[in-house]
Protein backbone atom coordinates (compact mmCIF):
# COMPACT_ATOMS: atom_id res chain seq x y z
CA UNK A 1 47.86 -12.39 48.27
CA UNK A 2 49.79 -15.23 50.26
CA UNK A 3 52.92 -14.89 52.37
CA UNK A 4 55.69 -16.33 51.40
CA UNK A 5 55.82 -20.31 52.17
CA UNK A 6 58.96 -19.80 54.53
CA UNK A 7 57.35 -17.47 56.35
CA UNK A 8 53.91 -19.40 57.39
CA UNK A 9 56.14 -21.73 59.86
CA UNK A 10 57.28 -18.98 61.77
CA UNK A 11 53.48 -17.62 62.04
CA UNK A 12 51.78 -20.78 62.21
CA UNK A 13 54.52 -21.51 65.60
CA UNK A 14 53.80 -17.85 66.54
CA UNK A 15 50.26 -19.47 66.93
CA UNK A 16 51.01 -22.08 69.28
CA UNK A 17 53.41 -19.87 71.04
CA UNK A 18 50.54 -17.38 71.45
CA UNK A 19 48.40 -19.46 72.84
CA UNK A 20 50.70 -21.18 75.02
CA UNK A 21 51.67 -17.16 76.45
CA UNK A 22 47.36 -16.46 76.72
CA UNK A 23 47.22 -19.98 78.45
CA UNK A 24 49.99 -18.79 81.31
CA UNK A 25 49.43 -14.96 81.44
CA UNK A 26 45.41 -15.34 82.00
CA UNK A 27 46.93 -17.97 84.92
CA UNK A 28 49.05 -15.65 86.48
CA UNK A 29 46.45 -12.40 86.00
CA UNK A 30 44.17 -14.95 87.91
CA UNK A 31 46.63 -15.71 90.23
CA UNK A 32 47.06 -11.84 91.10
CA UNK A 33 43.80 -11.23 91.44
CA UNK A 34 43.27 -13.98 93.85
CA UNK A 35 46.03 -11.92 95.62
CA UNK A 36 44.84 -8.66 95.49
CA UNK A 37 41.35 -9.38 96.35
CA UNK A 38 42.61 -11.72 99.58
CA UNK A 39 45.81 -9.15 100.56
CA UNK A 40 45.28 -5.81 99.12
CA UNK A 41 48.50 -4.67 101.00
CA UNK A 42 50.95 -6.70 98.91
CA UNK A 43 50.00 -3.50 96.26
CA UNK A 44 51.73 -0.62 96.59
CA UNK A 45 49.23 2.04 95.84
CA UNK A 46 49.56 5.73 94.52
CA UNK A 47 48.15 8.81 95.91
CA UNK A 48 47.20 10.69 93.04
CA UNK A 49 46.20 8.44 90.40
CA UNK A 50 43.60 9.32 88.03
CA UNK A 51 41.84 5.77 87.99
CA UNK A 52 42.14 4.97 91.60
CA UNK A 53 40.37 1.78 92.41
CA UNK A 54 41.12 0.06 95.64
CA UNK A 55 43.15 -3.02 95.37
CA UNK A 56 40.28 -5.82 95.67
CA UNK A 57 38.45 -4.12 92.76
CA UNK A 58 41.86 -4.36 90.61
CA UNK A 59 41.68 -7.80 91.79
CA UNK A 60 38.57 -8.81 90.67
CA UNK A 61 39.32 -7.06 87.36
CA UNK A 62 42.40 -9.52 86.54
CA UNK A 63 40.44 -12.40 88.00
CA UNK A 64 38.27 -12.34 85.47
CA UNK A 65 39.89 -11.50 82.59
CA UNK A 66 43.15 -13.93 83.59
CA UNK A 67 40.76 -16.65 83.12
CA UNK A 68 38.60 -15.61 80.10
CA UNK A 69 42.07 -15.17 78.66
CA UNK A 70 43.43 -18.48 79.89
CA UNK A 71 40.03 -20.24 78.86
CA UNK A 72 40.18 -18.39 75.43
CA UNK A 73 44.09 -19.25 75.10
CA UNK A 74 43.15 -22.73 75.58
CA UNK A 75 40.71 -22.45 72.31
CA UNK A 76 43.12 -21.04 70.43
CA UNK A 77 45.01 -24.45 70.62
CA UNK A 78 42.05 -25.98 69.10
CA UNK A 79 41.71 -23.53 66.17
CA UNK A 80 38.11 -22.76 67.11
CA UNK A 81 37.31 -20.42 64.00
CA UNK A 82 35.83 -17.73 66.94
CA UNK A 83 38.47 -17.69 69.11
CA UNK A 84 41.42 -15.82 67.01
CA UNK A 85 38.89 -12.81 66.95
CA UNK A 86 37.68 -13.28 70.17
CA UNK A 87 41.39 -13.38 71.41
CA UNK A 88 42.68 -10.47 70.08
CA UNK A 89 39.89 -8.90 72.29
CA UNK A 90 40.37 -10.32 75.29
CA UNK A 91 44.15 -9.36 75.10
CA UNK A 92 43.53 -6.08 73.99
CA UNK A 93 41.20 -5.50 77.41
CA UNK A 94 44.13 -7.39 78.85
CA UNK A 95 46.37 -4.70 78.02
CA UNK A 96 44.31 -1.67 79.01
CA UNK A 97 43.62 -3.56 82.00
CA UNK A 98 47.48 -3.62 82.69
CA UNK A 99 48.56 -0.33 81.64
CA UNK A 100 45.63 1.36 83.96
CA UNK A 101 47.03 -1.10 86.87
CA UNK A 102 51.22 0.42 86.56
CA UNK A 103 50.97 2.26 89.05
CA UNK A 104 50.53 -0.82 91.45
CA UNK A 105 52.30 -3.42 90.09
CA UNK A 106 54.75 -1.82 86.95
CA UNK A 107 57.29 -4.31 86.33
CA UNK A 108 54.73 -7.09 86.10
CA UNK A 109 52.09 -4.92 84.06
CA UNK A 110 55.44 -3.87 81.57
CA UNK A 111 56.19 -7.39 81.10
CA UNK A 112 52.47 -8.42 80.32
CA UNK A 113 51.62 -5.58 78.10
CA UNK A 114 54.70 -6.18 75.98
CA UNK A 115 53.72 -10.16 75.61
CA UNK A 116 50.53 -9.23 74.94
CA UNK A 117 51.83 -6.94 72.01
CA UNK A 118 53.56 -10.59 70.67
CA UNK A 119 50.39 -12.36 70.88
CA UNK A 120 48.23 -9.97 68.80
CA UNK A 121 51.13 -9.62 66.31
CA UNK A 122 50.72 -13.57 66.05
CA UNK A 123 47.29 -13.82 65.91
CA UNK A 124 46.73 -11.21 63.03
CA UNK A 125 49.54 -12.61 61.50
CA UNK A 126 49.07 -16.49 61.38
CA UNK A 127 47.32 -18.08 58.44
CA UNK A 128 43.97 -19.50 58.66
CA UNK A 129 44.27 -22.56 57.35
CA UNK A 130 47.74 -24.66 57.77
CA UNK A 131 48.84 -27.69 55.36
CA UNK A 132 51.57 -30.49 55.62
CA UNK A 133 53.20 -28.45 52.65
CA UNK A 134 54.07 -25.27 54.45
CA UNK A 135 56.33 -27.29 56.55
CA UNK A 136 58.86 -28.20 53.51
């Protein structure tokens, strides 16, 4: 079963919106880890926190997955048959990642976890293949 033709626009720029948000997220997740592992005491850190990792390891953590993410965002653009799959779960660890890290950083891990929602919604969402006639 096909969606509806008016909808595939919507999805299809869902897409490209997707992987323009995995593009700058995995930047700026690379970006904060580059801070956190050079100034751990930009972080604020909590005392009692079940998964307690010291800042540099959180660091190294969004280093890496910031720019599998960007890298994988960027693949995405291409429509690289792997990289809607391989997408979803990169942003999926990208959430986890983020919702273990609130206690350091919330308002930025909020923000990123709730884009991160959008881009799996338009991932799942979008339709494989796209033709000049779904644009009519």
């Amino acid at each position: 079963m096909t969606a509806p033709a008016r909808s595939r626009p919507m999805a299809t720029g869902g897409l490209f919106f997707a992987a323009t948000i995995m593009v700058l997220a995995g930047l700026f997740q690379f970006f904060q880890g580059i801070a956190a592992i050079a100034k751990d005491q930009i972080f604020v850190t909590t005392p009692n926190y079940v998964l307690k990792f010291n800042t540099t390891t959180w660091g190294w953590i969004h280093l890496v997955i910031g720019l599998v993410v960007a890298v994988t965002g960027f693949f995405v653009f291409t429509r690289a048959p792997w990289a809607r799959g391989v997408a979803i779960f990169f942003i999926a660890l990208q959430m986890f990642s983020n919702f273990f890290f609130l206690p350091y950083y919330p308002l930025w891990a909020v923000i990123i976890i709730g884009l991160d929602v959008f881009v799996i919604w338009a991932l799942v969402v979008a339709p494989d293949r796209v033709s000049s006639d779904d644009y009519q």
